[in-house]
Protein backbone atom coordinates (compact mmCIF):
# COMPACT_ATOMS: atom_id res chain seq x y z
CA UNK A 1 -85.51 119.09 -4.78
CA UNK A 2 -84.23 121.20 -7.61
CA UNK A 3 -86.47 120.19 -10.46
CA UNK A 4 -89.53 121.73 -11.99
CA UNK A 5 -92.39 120.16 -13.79
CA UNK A 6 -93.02 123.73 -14.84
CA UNK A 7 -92.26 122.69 -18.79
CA UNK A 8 -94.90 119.87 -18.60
CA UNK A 9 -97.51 122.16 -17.20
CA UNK A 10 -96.91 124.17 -20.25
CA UNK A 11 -96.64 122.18 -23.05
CA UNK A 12 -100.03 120.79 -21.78
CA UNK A 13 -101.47 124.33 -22.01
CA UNK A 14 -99.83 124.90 -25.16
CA UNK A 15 -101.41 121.69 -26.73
CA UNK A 16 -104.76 122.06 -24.95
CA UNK A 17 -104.28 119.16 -23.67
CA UNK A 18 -105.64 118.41 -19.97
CA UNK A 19 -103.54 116.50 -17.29
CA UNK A 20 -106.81 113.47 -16.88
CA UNK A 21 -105.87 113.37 -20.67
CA UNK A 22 -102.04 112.56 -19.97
CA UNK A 23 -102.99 110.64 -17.21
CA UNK A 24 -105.00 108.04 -19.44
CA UNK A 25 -102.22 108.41 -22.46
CA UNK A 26 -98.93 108.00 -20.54
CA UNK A 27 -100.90 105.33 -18.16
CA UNK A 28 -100.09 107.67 -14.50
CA UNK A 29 -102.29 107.73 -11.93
CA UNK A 30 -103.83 109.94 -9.94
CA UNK A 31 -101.36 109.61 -7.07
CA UNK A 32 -98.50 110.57 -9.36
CA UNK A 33 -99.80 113.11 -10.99
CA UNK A 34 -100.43 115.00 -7.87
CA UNK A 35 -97.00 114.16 -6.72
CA UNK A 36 -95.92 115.89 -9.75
CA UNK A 37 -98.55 118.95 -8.70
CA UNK A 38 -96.17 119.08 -5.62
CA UNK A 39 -93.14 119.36 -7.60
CA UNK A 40 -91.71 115.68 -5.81
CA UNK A 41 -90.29 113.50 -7.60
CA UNK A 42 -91.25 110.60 -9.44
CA UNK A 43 -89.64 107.41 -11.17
CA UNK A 44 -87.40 107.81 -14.98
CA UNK A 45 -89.95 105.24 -16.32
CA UNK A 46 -92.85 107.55 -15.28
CA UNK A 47 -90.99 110.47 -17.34
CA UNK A 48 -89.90 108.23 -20.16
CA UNK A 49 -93.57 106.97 -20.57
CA UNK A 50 -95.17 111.17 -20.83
CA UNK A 51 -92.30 111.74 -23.39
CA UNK A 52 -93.30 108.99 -25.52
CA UNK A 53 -97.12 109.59 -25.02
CA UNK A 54 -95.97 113.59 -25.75
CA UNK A 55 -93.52 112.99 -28.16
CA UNK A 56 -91.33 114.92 -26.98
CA UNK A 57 -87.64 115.65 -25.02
CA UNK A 58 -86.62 115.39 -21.01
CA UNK A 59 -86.35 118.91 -21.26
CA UNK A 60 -89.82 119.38 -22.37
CA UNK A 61 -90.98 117.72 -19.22
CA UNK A 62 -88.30 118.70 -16.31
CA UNK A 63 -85.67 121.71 -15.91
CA UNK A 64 -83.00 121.60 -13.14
CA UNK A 65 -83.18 124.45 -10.96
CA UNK A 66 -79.83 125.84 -9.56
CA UNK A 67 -79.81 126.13 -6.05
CA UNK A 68 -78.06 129.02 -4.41
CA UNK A 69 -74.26 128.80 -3.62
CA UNK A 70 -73.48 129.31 -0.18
C-alpha cells in the first residue's frame, strides 16, 4: 500500500510516549498495533480513535506515499 505510519512512530518518540502507552489510551490491541508495525492497513475508526487519544491531525498519524509512474 502507499501509506506510512512513519509520522506516528515519531510523534511517539517526540512525546516520549511508548506504543503499550497508545495502545491502552486509544483502546488498540496488540494485533493492530503490529499490523501497523508492518505498515498494513487498518480501519478509519482505529485512526480517528489515536488522533483523539493524541490530539492531533490525520497527517500526524499517516502520509501517502507516491508510487512511481510507469
Amino acid at each position: 500500500m502507499a501509506f506510512s505510519y512513519k509520522p506516528l512512530w515519531k510523534l511517539l518518540i517526540d512525546r516520549e510516549m511508548t506504543k503499550k502507552k497508545l495502545m491502552e489510551g486509544a483502546g488498540i490491541s496488540k494485533s493492530t498495533m503490529d499490523k501497523m508495525g508492518r505498515g498494513e492497513l487498518v480501519s478509519m475508526q482505529i485512526i480517528d480513535r489515536i488522533c483523539a487519544f493524541l490530539k492531533c491531525d490525520l497527517s500526524d498519524v499517516l502520509e501517502h506515499k507516491r508510487e512511481k509512474e510507469y
